[in-house]
N, C-alpha and C. Protein backbone atom coordinates (compact mmCIF):
# COMPACT_ATOMS: atom_id res chain seq x y z
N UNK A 1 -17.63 21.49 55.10
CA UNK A 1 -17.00 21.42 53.80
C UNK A 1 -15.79 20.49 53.91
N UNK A 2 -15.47 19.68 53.00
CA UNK A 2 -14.74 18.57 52.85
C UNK A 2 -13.24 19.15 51.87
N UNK A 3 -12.02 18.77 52.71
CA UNK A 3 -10.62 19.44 51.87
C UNK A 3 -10.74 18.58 50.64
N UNK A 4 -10.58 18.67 49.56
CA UNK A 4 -9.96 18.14 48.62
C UNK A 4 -8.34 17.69 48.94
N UNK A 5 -8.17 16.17 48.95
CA UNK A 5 -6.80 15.84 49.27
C UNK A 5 -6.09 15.53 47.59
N UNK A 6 -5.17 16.12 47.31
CA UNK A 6 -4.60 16.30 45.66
C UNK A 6 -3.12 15.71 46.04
N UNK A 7 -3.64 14.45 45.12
CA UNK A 7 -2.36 13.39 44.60
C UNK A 7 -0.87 14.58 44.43
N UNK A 8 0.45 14.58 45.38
CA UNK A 8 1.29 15.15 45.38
C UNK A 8 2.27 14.65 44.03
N UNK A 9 1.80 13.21 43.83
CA UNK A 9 2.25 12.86 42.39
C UNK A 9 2.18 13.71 41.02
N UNK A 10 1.08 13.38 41.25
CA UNK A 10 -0.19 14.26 40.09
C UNK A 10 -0.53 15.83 40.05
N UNK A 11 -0.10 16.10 41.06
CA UNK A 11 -0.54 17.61 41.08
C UNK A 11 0.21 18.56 40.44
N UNK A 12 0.87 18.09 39.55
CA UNK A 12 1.41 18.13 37.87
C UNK A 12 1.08 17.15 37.18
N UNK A 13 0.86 17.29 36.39
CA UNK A 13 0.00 16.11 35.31
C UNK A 13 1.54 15.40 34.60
N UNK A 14 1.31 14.21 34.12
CA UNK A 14 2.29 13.75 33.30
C UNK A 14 2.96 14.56 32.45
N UNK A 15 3.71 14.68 31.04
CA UNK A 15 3.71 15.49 29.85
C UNK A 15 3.25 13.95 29.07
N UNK A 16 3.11 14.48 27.91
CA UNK A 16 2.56 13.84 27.26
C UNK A 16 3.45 12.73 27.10
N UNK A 17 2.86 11.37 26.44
CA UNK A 17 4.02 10.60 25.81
C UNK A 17 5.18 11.13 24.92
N UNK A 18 4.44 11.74 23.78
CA UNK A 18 5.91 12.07 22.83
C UNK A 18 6.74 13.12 23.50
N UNK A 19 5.99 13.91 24.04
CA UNK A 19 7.51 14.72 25.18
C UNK A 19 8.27 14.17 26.23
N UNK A 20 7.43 13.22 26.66
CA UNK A 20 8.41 12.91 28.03
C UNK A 20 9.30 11.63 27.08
N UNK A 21 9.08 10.92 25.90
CA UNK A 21 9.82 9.90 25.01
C UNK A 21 11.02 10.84 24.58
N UNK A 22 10.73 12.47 23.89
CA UNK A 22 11.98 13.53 24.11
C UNK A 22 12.65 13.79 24.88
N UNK A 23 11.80 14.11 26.09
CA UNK A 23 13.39 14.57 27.14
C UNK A 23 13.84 13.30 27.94
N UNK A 24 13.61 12.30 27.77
CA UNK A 24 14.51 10.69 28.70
C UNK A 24 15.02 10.67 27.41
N UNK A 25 15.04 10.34 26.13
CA UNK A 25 16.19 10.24 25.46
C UNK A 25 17.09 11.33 24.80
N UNK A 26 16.63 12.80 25.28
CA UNK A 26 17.75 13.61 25.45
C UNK A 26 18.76 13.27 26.20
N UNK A 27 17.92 13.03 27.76
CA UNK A 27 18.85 13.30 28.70
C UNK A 27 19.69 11.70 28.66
N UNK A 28 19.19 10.58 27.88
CA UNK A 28 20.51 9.16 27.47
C UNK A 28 21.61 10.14 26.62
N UNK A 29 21.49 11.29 25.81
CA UNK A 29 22.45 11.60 25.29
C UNK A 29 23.32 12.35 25.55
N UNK A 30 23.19 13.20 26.98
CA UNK A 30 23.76 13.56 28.03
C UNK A 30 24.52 12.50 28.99
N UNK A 31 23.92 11.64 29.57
CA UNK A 31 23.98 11.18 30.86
C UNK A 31 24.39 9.08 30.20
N UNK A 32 25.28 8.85 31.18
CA UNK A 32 25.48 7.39 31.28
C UNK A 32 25.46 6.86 32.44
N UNK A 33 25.54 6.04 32.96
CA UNK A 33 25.69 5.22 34.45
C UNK A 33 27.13 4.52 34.49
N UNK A 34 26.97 4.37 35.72
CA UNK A 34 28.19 3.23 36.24
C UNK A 34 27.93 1.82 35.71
N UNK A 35 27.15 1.45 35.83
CA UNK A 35 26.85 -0.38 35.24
C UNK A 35 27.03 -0.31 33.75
N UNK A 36 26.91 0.83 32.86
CA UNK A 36 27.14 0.47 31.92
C UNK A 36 28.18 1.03 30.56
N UNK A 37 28.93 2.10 31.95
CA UNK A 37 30.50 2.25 31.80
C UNK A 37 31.14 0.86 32.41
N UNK A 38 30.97 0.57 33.19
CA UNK A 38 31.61 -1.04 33.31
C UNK A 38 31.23 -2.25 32.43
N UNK A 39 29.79 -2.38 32.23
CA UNK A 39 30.31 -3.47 31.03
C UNK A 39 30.84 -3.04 29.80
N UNK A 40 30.80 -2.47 28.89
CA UNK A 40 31.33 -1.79 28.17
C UNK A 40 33.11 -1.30 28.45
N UNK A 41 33.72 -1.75 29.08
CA UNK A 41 35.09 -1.77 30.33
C UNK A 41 34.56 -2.93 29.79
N UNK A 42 34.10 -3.66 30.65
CA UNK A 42 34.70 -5.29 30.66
C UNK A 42 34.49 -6.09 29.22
N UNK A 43 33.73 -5.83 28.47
CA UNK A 43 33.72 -6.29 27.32
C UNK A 43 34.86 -6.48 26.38
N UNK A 44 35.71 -6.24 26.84
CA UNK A 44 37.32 -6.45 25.76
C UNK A 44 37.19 -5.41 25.14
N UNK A 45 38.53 -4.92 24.06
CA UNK A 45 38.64 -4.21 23.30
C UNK A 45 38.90 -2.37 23.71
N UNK A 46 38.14 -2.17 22.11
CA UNK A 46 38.05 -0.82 22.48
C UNK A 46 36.30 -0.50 23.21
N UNK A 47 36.62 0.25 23.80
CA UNK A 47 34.75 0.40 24.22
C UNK A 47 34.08 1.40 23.71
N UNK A 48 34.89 2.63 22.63
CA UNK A 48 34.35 3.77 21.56
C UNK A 48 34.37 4.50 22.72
N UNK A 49 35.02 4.92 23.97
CA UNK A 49 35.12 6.03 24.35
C UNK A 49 36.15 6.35 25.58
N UNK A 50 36.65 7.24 26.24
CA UNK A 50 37.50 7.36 26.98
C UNK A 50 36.76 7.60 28.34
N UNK A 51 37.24 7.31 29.52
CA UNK A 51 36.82 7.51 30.67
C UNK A 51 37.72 8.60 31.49
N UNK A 52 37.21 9.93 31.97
CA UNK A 52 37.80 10.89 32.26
C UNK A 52 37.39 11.28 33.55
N UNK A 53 38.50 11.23 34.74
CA UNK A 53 38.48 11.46 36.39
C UNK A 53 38.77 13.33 36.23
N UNK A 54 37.82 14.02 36.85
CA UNK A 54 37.67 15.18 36.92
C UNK A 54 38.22 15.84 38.53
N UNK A 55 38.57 14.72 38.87
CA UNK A 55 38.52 15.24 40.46
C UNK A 55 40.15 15.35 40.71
N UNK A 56 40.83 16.29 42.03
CA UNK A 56 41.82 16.33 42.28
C UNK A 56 42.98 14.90 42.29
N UNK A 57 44.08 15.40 42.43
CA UNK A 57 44.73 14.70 42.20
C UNK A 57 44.77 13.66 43.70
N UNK A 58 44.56 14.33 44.95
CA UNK A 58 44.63 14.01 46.01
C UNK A 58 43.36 12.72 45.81
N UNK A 59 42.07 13.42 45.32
CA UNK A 59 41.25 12.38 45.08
C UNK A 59 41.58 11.11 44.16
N UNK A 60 41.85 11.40 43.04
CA UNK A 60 42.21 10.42 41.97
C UNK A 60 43.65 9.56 43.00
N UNK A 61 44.37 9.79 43.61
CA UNK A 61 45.22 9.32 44.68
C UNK A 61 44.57 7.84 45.81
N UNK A 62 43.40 8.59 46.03
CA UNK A 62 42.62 8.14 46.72
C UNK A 62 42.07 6.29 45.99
N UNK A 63 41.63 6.50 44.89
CA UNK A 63 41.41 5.38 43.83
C UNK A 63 40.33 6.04 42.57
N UNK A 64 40.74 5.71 41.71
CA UNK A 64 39.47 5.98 40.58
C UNK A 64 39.54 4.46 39.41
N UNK A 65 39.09 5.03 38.82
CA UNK A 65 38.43 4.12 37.66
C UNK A 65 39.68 3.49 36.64
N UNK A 66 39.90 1.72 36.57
CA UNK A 66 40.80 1.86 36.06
C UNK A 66 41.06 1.93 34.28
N UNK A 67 42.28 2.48 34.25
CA UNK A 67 41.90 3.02 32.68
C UNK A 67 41.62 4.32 32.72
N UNK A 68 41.38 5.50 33.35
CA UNK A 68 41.05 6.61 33.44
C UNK A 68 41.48 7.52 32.95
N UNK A 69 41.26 8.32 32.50
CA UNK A 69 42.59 9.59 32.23
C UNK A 69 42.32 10.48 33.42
N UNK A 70 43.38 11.16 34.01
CA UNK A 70 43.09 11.90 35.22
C UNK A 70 43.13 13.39 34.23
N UNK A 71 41.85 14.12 34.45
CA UNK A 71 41.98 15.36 33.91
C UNK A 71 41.30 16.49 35.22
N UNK A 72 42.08 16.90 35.83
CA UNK A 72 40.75 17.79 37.17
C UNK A 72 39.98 18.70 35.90
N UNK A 73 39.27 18.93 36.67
CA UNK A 73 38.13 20.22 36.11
C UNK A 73 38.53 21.58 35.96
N UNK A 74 38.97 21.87 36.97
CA UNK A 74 40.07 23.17 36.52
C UNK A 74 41.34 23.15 35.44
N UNK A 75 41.84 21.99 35.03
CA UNK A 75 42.76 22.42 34.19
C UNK A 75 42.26 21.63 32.56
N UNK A 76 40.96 21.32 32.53
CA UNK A 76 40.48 20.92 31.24
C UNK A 76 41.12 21.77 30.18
N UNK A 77 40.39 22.81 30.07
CA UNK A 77 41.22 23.95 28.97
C UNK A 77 42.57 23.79 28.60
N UNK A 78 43.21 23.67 29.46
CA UNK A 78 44.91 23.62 29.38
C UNK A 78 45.03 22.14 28.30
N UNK A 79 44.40 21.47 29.48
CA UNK A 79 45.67 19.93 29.46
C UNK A 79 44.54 19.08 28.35
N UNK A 80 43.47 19.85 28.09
CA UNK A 80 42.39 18.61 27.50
C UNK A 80 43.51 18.04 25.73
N UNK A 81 43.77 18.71 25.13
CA UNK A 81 44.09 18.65 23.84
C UNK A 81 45.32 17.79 23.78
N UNK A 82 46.20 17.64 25.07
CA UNK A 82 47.37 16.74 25.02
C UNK A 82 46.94 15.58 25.27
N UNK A 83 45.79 15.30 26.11
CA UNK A 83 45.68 14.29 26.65
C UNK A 83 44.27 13.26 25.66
N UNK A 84 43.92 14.43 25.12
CA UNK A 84 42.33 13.48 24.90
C UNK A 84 42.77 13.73 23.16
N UNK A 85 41.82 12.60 22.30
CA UNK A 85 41.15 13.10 20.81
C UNK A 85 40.37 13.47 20.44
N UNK A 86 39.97 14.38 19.88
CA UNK A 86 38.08 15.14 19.45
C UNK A 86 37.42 14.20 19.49
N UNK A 87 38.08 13.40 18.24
CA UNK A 87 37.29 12.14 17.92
C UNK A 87 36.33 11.18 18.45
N UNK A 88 36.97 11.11 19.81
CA UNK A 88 36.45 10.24 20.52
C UNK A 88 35.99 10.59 21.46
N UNK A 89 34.53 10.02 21.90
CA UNK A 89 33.58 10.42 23.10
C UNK A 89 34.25 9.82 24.41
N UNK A 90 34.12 11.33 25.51
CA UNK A 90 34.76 11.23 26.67
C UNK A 90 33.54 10.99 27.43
N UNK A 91 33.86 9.91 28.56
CA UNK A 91 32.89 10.11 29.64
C UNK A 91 33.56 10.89 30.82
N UNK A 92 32.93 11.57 31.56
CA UNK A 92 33.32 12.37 32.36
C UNK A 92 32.80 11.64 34.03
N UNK A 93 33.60 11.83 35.12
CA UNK A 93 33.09 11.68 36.50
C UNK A 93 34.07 12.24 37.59
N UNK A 94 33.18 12.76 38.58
CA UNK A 94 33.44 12.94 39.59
C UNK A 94 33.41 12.52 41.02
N UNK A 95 33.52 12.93 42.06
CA UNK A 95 33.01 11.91 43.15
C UNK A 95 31.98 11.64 43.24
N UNK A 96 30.51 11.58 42.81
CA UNK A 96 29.36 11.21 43.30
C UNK A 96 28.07 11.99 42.94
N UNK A 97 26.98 11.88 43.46
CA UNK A 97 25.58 12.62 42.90
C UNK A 97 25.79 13.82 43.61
N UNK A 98 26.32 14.30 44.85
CA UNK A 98 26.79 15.61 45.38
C UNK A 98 27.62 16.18 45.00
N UNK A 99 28.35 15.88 43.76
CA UNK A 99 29.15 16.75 43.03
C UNK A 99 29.10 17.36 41.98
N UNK A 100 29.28 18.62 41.22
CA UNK A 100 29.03 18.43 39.91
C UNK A 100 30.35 19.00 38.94
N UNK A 101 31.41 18.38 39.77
CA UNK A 101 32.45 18.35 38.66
C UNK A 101 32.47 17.71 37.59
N UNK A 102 31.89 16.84 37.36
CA UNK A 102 31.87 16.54 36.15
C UNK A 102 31.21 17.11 34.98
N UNK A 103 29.91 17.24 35.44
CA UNK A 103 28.84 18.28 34.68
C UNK A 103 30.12 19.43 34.37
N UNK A 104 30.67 20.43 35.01
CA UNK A 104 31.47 21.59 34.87
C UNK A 104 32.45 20.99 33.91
N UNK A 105 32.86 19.62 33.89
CA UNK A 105 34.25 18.99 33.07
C UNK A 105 33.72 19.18 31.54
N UNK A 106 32.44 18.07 31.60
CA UNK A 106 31.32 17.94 30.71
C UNK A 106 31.50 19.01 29.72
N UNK A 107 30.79 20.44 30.24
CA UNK A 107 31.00 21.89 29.78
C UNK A 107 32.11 21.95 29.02
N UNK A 108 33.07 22.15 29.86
CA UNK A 108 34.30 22.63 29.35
C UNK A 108 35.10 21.70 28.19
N UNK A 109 35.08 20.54 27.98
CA UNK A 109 35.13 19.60 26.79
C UNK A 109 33.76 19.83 25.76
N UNK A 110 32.58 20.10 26.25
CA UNK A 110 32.07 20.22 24.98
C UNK A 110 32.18 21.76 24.41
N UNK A 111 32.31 22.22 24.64
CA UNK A 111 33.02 23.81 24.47
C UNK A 111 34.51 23.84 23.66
N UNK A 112 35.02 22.53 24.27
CA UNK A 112 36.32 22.70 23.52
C UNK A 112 35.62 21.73 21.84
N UNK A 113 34.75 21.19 22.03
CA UNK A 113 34.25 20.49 20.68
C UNK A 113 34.06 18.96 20.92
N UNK A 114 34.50 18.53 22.43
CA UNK A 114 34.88 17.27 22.55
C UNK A 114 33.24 16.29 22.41
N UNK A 115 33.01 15.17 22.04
CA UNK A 115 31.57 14.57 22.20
C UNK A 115 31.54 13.92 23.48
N UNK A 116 30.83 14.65 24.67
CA UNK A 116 31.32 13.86 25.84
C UNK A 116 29.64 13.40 26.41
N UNK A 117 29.58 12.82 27.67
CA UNK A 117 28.78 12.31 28.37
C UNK A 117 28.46 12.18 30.29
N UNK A 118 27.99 12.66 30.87
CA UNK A 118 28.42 12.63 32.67
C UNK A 118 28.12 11.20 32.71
N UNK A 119 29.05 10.30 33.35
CA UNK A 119 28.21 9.39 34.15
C UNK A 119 27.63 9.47 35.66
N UNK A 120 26.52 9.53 35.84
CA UNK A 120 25.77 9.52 36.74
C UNK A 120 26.40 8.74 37.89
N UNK A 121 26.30 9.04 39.29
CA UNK A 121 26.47 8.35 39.97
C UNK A 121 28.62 8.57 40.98
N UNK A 122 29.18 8.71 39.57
CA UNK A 122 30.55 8.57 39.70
C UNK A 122 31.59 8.15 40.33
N UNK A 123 32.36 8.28 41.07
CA UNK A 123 33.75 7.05 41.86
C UNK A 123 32.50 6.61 42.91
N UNK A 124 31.85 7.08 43.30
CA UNK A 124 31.34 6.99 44.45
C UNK A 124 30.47 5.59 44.14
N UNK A 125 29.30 5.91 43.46
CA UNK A 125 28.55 4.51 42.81
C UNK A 125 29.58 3.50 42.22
N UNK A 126 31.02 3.84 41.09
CA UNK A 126 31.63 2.71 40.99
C UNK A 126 31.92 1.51 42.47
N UNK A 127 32.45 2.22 43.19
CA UNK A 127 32.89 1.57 44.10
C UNK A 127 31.68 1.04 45.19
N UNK A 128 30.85 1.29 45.36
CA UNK A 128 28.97 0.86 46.26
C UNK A 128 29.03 0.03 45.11
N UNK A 129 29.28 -0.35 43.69
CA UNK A 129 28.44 -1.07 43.22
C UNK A 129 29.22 -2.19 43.36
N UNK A 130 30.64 -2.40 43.81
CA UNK A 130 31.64 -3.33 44.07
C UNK A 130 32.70 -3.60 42.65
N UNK A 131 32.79 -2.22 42.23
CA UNK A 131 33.95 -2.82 40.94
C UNK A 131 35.04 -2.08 41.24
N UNK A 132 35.86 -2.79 40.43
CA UNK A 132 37.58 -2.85 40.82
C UNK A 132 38.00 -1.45 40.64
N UNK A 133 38.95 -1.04 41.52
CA UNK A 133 39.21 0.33 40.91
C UNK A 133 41.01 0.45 41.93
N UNK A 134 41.53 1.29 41.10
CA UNK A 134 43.00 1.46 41.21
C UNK A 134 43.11 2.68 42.09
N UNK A 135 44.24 2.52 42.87
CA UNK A 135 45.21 3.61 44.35
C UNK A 135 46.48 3.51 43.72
N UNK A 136 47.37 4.17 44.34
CA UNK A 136 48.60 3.84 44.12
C UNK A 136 49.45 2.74 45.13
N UNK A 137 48.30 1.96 44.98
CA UNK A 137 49.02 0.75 45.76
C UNK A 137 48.63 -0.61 45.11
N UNK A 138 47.15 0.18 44.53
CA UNK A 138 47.36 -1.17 43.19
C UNK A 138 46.01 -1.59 43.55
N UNK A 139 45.13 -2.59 42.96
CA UNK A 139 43.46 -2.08 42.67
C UNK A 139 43.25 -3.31 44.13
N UNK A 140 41.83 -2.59 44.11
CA UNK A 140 40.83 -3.14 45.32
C UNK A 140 39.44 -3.37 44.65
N UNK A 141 38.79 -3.96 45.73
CA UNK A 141 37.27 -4.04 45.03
C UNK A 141 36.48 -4.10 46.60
N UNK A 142 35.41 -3.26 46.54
CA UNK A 142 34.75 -3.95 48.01
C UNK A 142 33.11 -4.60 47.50
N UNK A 143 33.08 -5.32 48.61
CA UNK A 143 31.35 -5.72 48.46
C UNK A 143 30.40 -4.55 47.90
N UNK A 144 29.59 -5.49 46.94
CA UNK A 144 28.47 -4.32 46.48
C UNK A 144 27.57 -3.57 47.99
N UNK A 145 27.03 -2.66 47.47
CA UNK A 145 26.51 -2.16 48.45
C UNK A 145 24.90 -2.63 48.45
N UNK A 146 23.88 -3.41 49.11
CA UNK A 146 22.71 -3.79 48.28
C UNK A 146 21.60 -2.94 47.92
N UNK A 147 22.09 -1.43 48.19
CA UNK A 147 20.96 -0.37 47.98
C UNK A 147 21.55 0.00 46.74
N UNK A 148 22.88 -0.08 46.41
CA UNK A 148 23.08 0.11 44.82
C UNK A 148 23.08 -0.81 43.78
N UNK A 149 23.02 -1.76 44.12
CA UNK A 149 23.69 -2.95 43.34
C UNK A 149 22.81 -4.52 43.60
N UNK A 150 22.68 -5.03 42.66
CA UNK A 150 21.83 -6.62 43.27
C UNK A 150 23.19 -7.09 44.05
N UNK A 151 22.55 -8.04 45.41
CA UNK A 151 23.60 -8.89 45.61
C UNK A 151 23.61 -10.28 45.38
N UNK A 152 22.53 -10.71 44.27
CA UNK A 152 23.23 -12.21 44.05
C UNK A 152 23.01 -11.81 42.49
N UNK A 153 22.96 -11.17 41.82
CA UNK A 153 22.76 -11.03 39.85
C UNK A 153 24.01 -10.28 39.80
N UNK A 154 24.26 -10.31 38.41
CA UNK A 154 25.43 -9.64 37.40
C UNK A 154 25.26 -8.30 37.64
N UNK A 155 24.30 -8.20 37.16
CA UNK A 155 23.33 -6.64 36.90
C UNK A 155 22.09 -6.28 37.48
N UNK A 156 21.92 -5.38 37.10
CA UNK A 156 19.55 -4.83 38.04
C UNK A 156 18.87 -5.28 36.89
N UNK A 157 19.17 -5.17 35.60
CA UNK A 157 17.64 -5.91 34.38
C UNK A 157 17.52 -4.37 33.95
N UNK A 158 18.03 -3.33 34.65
CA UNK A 158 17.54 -2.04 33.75
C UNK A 158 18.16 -2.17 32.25
């Protein structure tokens, strides 16, 4: 008798088109990236939303995003209402895909009513992807990393 070898891909079937067309553009209305919190940054102006560092102060010390508002995750509740406007959509980040302070930040601003967003990836991908970011010694930039980032294009084409 012969094993049946079953596609580890497949061995859940797709969902259909119109569901899986639902939950990828749910989850765009959740979720943003680093490449396109930075152009949107570099584009001049206003960019229609605020960029919010969730991580300690020791971290945010360390370097974050410039333009940021430093809000940790633990003191959202408190400090969110001095610092932020309803009005305006917050992006949220933390150190990286092993963290989920931001997701927890995320929470706690949309709870307070705020329209917010995680960006995926967070200080960690800003900086692998080679964009500028501020210390208290004043901003740096390092080489892209080429598992995150093209190294001879602007952007990936996503």
């Amino acid at each position: 008798m012969t094993a049946i070898t079953v596609n580890p891909v497949l061995r859940v079937a797709p969902a259909a088109p119109a569901e899986a067309a639902a939950h990828f553009r749910a989850g765009l209305a959740f979720h943003t990236d680093v490449s396109d919190v930075a152009a949107a940054l570099a584009a001049g102006g206003d960019p229609g939303f605020v960029v919010v560092d969730s991580r300690s102060t020791e971290a945010w010390d360390q370097g974050h995003i410039p333009g940021a508002v430093h809000l940790p995750t633990a003191l959202v509740r408190e400090q969110a209402a001095h610092l932020l406007d309803r009005s305006v959509p917050v992006v949220t980040y933390c150190w990286g895909p092993g963290c989920n302070g931001a997701a927890r930040a995320a929470l706690a601003l949309a709870e307070l009513g705020y329209p917010v967003k995680e960006m995926l990836g967070g200080f960690e991908y800003w900086v692998r992807e080679g964009l500028e970011f501020e210390t208290w010694q004043g901003r740096e930039r390092r080489a892209p990393d080429p598992l995150t980032a093209p190294a001879d294009a602007g952007d990936c084409g996503c």
